[in-house]
N, C-alpha and C. Protein backbone atom coordinates (compact mmCIF):
# COMPACT_ATOMS: atom_id res chain seq x y z
N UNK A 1 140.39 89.96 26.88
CA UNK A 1 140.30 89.55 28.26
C UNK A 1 141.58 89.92 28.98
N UNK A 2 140.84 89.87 30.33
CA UNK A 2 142.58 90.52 31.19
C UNK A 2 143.08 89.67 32.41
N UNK A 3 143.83 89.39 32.63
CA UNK A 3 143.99 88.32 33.43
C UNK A 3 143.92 88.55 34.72
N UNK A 4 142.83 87.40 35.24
CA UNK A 4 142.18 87.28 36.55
C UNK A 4 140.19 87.85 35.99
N UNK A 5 140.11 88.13 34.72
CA UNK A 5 138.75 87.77 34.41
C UNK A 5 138.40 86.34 34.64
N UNK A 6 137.07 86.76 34.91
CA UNK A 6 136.30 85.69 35.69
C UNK A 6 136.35 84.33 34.75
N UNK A 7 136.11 85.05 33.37
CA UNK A 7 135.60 84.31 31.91
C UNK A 7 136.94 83.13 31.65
N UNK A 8 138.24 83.96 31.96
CA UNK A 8 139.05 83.58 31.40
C UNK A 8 139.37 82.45 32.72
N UNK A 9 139.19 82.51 34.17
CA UNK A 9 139.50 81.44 35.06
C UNK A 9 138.90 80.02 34.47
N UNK A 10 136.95 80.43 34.55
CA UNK A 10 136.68 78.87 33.88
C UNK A 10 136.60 78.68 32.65
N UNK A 11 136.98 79.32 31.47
CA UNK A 11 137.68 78.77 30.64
C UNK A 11 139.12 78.09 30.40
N UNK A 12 140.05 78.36 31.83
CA UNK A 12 141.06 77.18 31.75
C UNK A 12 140.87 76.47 32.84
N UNK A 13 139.83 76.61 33.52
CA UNK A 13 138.94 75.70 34.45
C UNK A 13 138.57 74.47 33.69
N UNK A 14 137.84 74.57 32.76
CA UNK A 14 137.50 73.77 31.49
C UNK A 14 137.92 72.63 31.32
N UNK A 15 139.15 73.43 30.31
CA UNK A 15 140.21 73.09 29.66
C UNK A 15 141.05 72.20 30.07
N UNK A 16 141.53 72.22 31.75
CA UNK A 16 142.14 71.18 32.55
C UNK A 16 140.88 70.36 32.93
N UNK A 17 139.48 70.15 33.13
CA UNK A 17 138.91 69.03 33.31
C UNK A 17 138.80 68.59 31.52
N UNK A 18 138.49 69.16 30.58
CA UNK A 18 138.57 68.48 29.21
C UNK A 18 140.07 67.15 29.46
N UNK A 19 141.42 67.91 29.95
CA UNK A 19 142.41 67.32 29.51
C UNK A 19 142.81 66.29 30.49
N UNK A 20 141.51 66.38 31.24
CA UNK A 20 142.12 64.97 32.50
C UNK A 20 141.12 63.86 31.98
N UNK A 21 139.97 64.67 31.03
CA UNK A 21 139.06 63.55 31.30
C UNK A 21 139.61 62.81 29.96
N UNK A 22 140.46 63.30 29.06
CA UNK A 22 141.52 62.59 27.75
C UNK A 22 142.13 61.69 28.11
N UNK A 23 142.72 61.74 29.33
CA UNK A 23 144.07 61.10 29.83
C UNK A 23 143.44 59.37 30.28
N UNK A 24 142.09 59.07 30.14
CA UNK A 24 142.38 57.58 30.46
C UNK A 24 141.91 56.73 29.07
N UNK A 25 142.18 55.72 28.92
CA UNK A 25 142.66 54.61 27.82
C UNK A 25 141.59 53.90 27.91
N UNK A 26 141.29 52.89 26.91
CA UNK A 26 140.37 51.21 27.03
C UNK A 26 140.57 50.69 28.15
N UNK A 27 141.81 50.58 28.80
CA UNK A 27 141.97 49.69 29.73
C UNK A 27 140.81 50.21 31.07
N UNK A 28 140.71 51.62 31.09
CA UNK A 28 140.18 51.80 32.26
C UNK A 28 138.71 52.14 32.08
N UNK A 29 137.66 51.83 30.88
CA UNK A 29 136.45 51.83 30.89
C UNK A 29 135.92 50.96 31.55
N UNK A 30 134.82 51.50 31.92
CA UNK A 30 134.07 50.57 33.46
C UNK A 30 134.36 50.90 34.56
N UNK A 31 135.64 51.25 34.79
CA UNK A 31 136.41 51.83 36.02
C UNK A 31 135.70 52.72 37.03
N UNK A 32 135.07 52.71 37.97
CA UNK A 32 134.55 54.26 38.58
C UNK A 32 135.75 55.32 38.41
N UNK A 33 134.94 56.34 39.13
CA UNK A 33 136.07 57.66 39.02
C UNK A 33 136.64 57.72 40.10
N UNK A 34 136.45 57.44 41.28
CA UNK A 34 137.50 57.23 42.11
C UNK A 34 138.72 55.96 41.92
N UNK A 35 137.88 55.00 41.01
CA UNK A 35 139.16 53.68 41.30
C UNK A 35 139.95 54.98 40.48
N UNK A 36 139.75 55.68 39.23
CA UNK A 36 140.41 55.81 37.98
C UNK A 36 141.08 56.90 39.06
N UNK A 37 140.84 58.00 39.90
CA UNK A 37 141.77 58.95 40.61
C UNK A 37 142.54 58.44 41.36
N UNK A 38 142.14 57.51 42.29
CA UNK A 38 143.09 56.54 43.39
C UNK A 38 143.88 55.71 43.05
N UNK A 39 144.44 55.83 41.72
CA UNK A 39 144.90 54.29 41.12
C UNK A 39 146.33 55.35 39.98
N UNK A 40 147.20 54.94 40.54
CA UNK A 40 148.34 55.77 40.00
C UNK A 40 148.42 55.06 38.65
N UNK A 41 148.96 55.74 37.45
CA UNK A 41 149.39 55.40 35.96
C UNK A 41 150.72 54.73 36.14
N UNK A 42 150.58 53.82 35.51
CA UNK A 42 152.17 53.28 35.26
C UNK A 42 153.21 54.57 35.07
N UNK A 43 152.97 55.43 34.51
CA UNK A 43 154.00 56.69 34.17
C UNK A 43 153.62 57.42 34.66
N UNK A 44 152.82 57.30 36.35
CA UNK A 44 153.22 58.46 36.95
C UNK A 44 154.11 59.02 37.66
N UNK A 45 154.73 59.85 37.74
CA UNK A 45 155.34 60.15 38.83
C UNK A 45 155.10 61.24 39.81
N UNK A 46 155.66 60.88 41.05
CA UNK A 46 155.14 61.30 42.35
C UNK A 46 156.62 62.16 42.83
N UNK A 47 156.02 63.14 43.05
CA UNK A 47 157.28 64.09 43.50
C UNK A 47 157.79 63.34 45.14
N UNK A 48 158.70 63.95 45.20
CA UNK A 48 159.42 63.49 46.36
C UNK A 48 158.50 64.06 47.42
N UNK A 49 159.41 63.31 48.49
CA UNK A 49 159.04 63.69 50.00
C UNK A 49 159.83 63.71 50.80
N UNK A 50 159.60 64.84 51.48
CA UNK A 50 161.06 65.09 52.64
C UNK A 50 161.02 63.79 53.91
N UNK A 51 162.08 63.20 54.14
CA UNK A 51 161.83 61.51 54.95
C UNK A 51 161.63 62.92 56.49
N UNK A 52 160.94 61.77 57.36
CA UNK A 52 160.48 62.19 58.74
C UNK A 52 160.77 60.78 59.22
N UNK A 53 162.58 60.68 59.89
CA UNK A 53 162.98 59.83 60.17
C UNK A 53 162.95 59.50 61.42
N UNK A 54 162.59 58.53 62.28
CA UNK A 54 162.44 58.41 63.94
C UNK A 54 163.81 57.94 64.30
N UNK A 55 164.08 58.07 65.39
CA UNK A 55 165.21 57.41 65.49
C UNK A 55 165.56 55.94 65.11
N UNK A 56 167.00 55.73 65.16
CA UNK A 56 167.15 54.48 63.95
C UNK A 56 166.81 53.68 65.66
N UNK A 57 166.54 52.07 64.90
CA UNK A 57 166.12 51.20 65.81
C UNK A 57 167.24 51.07 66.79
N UNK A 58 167.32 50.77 67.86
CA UNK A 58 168.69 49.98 68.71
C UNK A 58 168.89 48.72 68.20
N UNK A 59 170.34 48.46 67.74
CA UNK A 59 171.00 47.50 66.32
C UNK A 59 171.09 47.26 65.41
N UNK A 60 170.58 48.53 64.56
CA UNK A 60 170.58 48.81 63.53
C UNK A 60 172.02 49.26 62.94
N UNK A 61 172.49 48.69 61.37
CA UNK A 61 173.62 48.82 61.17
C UNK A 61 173.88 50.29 60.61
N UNK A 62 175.15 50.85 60.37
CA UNK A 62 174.90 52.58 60.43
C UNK A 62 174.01 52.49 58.55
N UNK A 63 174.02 54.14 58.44
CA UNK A 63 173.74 54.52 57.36
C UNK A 63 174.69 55.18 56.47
N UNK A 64 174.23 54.93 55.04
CA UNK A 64 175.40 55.78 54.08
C UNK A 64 175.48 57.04 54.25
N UNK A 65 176.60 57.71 54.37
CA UNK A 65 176.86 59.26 54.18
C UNK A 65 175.68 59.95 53.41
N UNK A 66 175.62 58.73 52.45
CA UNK A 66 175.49 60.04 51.04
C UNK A 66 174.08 59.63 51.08
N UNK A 67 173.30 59.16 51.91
CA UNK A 67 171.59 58.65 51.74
C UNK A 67 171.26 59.85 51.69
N UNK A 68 169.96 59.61 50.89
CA UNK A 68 169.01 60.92 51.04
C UNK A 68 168.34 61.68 52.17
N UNK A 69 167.67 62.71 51.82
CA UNK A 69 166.83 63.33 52.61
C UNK A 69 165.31 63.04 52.32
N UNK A 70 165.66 62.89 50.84
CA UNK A 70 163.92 62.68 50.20
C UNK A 70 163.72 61.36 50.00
N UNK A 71 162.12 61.27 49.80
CA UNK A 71 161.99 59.76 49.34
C UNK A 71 161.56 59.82 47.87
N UNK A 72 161.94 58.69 47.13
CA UNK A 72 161.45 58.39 45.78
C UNK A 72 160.56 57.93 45.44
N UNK A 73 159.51 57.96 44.29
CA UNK A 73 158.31 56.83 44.41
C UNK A 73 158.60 56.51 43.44
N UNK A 74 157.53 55.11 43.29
CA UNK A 74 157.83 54.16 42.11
C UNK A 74 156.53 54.18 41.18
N UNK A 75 156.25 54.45 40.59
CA UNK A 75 155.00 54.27 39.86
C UNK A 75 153.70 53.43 40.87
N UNK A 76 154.24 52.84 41.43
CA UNK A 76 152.73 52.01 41.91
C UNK A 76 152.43 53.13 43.33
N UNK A 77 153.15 53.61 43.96
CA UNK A 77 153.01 54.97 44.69
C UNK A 77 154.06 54.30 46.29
N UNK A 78 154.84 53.24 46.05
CA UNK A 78 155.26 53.17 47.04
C UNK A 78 156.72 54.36 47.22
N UNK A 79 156.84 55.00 48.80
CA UNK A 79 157.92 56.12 48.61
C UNK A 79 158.81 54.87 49.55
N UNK A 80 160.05 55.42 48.61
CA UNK A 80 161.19 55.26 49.55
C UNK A 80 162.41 55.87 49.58
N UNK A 81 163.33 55.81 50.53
CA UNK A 81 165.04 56.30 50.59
C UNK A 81 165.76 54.92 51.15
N UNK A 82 166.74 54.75 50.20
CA UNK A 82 168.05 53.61 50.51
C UNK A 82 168.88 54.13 51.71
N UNK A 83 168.61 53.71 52.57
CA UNK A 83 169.57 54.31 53.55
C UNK A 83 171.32 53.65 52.91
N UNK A 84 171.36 52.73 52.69
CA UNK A 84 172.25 51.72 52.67
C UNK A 84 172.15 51.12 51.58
N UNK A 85 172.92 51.31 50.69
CA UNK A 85 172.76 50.10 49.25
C UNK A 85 173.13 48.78 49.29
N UNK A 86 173.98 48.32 49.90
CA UNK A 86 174.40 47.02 50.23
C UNK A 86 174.79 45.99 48.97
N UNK A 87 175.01 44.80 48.49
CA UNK A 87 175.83 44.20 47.76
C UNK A 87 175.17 44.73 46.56
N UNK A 88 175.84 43.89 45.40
CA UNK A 88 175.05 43.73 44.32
C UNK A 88 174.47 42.64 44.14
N UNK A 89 174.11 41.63 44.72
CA UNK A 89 173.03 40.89 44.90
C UNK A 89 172.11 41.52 45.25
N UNK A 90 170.75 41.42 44.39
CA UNK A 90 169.38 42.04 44.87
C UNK A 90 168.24 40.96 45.37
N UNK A 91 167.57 40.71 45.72
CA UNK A 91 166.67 39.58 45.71
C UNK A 91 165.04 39.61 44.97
N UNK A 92 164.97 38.60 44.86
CA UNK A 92 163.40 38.36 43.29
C UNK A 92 162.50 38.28 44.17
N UNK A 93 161.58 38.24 43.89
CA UNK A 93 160.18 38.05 44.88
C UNK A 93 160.01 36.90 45.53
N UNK A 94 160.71 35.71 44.64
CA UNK A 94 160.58 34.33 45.06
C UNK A 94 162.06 33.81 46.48
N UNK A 95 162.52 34.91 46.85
CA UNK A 95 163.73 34.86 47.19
C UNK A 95 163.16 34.39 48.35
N UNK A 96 164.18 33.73 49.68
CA UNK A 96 163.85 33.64 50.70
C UNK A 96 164.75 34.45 52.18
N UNK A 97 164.24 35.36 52.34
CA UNK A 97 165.35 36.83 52.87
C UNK A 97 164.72 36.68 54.22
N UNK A 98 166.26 36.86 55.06
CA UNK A 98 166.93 37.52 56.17
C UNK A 98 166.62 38.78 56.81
N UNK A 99 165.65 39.45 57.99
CA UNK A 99 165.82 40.56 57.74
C UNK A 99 165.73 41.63 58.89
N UNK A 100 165.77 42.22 59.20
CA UNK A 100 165.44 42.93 60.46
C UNK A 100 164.69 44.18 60.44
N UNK A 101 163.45 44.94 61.09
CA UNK A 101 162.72 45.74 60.49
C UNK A 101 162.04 46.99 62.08
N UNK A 102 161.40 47.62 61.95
CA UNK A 102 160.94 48.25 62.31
C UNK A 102 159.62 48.99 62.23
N UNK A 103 158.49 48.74 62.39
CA UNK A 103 157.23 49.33 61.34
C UNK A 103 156.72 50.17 62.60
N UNK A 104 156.03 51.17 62.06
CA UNK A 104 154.92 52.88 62.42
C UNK A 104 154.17 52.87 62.00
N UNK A 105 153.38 53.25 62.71
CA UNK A 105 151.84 54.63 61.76
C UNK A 105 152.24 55.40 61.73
N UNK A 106 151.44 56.34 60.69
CA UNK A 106 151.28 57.89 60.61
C UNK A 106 152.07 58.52 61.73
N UNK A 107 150.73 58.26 62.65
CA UNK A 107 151.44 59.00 64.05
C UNK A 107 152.25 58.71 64.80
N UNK A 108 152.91 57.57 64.47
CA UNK A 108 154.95 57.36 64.86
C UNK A 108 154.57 56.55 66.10
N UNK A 109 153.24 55.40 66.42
CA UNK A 109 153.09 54.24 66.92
C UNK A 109 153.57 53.54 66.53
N UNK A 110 154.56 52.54 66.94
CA UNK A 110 155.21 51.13 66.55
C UNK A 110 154.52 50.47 66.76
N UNK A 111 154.34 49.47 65.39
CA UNK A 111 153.27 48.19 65.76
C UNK A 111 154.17 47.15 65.51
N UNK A 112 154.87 47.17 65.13
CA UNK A 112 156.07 45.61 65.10
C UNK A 112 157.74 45.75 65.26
N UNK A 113 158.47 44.88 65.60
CA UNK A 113 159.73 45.73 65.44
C UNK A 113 160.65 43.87 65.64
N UNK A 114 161.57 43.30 64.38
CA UNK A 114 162.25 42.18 64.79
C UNK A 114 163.37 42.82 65.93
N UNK A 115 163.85 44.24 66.02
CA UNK A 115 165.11 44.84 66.93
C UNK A 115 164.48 44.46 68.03
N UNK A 116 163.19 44.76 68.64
CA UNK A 116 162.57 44.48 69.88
C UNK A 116 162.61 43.20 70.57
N UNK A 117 162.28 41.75 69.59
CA UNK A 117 162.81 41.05 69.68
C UNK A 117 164.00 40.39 69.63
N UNK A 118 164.83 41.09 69.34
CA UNK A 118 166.34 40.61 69.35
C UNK A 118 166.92 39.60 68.36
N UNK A 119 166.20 39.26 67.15
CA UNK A 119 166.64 38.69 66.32
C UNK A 119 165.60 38.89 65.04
N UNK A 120 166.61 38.59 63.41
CA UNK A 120 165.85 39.14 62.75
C UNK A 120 164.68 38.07 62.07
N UNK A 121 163.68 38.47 61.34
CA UNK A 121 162.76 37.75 60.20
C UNK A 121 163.41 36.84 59.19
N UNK A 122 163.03 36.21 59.22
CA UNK A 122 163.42 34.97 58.14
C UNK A 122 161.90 35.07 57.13
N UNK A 123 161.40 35.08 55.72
CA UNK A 123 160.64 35.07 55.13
C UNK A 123 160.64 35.08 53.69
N UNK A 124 159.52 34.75 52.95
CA UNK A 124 159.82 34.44 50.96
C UNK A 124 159.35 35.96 50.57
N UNK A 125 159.89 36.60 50.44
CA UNK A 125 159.71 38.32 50.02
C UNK A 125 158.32 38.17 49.37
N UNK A 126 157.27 37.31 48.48
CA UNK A 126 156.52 36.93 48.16
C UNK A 126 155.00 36.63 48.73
N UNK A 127 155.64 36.62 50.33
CA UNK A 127 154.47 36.23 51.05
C UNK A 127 154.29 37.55 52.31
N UNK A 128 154.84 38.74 51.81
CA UNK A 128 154.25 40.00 52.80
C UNK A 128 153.76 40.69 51.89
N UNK A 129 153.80 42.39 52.50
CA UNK A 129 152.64 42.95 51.60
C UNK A 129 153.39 43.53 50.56
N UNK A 130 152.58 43.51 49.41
CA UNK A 130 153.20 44.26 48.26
C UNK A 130 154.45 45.08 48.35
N UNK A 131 154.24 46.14 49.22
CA UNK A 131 155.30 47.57 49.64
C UNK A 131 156.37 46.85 50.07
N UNK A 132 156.67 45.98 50.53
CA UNK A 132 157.80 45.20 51.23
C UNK A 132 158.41 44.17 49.78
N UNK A 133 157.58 43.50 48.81
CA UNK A 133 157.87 42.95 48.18
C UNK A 133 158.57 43.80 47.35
N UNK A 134 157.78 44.92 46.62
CA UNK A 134 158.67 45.87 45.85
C UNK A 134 159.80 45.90 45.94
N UNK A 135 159.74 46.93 47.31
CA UNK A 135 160.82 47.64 48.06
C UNK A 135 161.87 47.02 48.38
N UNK A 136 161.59 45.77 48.93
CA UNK A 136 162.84 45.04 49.34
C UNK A 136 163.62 44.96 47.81
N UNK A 137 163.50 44.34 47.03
CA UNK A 137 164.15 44.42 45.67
C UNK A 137 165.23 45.47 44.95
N UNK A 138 164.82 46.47 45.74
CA UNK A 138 165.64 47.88 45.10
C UNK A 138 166.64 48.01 46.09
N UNK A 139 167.24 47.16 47.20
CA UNK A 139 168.57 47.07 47.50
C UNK A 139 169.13 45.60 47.43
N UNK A 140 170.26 45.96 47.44
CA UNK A 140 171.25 44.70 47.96
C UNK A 140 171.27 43.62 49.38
N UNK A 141 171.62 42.92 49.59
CA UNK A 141 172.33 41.90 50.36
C UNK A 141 172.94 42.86 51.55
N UNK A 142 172.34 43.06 52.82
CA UNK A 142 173.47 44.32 53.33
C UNK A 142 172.55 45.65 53.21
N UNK A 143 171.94 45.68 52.24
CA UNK A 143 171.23 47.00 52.43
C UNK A 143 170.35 47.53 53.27
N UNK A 144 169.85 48.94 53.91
CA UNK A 144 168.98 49.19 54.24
C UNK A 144 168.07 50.10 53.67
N UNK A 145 166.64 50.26 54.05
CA UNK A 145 165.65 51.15 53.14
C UNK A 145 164.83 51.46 53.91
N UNK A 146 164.56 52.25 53.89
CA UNK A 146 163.15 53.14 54.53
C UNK A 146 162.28 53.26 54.03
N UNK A 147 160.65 52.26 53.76
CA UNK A 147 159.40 52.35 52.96
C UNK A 147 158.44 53.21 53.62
N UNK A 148 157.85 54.08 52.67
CA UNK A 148 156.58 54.59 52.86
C UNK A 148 155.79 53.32 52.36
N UNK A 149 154.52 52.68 52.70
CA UNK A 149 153.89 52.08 51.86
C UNK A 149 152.38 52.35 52.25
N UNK A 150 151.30 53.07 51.00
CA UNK A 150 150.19 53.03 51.10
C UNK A 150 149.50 52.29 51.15
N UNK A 151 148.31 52.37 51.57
CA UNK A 151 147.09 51.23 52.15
C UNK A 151 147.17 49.89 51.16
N UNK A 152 147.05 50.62 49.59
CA UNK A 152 146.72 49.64 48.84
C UNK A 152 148.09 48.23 48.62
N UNK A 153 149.30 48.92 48.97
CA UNK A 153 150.68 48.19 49.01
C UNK A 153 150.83 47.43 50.22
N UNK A 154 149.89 47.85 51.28
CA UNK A 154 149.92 47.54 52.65
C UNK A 154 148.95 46.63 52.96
N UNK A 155 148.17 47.06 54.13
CA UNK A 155 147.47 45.80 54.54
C UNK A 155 145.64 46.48 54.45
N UNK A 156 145.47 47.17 53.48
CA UNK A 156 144.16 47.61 52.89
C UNK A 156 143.50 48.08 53.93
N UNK A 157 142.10 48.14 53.24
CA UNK A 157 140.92 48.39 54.28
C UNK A 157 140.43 47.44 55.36
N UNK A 158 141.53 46.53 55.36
CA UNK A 158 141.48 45.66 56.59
C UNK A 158 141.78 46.02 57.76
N UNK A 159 142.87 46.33 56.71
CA UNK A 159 144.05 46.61 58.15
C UNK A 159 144.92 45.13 58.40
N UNK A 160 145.42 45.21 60.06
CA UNK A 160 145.82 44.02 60.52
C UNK A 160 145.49 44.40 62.14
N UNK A 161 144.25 44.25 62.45
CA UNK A 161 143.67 43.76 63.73
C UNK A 161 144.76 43.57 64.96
N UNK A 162 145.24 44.04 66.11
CA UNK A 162 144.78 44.91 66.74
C UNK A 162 145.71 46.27 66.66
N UNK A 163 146.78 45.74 65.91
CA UNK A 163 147.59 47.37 65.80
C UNK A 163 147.95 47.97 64.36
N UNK A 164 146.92 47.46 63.43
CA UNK A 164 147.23 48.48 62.53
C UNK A 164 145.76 48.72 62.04
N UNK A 165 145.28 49.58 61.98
CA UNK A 165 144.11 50.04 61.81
C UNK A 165 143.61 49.83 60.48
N UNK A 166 142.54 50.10 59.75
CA UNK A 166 142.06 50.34 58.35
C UNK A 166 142.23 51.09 57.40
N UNK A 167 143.00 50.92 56.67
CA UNK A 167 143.53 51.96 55.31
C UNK A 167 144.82 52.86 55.94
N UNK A 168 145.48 52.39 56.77
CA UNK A 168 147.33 52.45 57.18
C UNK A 168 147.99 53.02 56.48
N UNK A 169 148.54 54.01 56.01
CA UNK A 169 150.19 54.15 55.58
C UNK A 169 151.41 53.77 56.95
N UNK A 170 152.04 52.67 55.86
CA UNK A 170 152.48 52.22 56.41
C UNK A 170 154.14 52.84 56.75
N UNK A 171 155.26 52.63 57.59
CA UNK A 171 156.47 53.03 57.33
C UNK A 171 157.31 51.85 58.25
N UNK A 172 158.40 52.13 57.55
CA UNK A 172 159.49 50.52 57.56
C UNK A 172 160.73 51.25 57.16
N UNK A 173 161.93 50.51 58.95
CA UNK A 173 162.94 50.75 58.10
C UNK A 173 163.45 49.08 58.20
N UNK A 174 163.71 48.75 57.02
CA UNK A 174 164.23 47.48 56.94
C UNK A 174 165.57 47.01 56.47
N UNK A 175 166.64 46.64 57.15
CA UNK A 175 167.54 45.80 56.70
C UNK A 175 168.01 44.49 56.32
N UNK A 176 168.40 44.37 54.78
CA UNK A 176 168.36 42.97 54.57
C UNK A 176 169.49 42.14 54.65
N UNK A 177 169.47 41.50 55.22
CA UNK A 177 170.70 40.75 55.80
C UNK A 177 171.14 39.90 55.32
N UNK A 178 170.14 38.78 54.63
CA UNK A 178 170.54 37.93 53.99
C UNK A 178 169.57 37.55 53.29
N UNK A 179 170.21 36.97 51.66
CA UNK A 179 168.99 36.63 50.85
C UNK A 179 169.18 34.94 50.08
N UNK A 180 168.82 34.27 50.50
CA UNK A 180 168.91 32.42 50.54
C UNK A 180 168.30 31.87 49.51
């Protein structure tokens, strides 16, 4: 065979559906095939993403030199960049944090913003959506972060009635100010 025969395309045509359809475990029998495609592996990883930063909020504290350009993901598929690392105090889910934020759609509509109001969020990191619970965790006291967070980390196929629509990616830049 010579390469770019027809024979030889779906035979490693095949070969990669043989080796995807290997890749799931006990845990995920019963599963449909979309939950099993839409549903990231604990050990996956998600290549970066170049950040598409809006301008920073008005009162927002500066950013580190050395922050990224890209964002990181975490296995559950939330992306982010630390603008700001801030103490070494981190806060637990059960924490009760300080905070000031900024949230978008896709298409760079603001649907919330504590800067707009002029003072920040007070809340138990425990009681927003997943992507915020994560995320907040992976800085400090002082820090800031920039979340991507997908539907399922976010506010689902609900949404949140009247400005965030159904199945949202969400984006957040949040600073945490204080963690109590």
């Amino acid at each position: 065979m010579r390469f770019g025969d027809p024979m030889l395309v779906i035979v490693t045509g095949t070969l990669v559906v043989f080796a995807a359809a290997g890749c799931t475990g006990d845990a995920d029998k019963g599963r449909s095939k979309d939950a099993l495609l839409n549903t990231p592996h604990e050990s996956a990883v998600l290549p970066p993403k170049k950040a598409n930063l809006p301008d920073r909020p008005d009162g927002a504290g500066p950013i580190d030199e050395d922050a990224p350009d890209e964002f990181k993901a975490t296995p559950s598929g939330l992306y982010y960049r630390i603008l700001r690392k801030g103490g070494r105090h981190k806060p637990h889910s059960y924490d009760l944090v300080l905070a000031h934020y900024r949230g978008w759609l896709n298409n760079g509509t603001q649907f919330d913003s504590s800067y707009d109001r002029g003072e920040p969020t007070k809340f138990r990191l425990n009681e927003v959506v997943p992507g915020w619970t994560e995320g907040l965790q992976l800085i400090g006291e002082g820090g800031m972060i920039e979340l991507e967070i997908p539907p399922r980390l976010g506010y689902g196929a609900h949404g949140k009635p009247p400005s965030v629509p159904p199945n949202s990616t969400l984006h957040f830049i949040v600073e945490l100010q204080k963690i109590e």
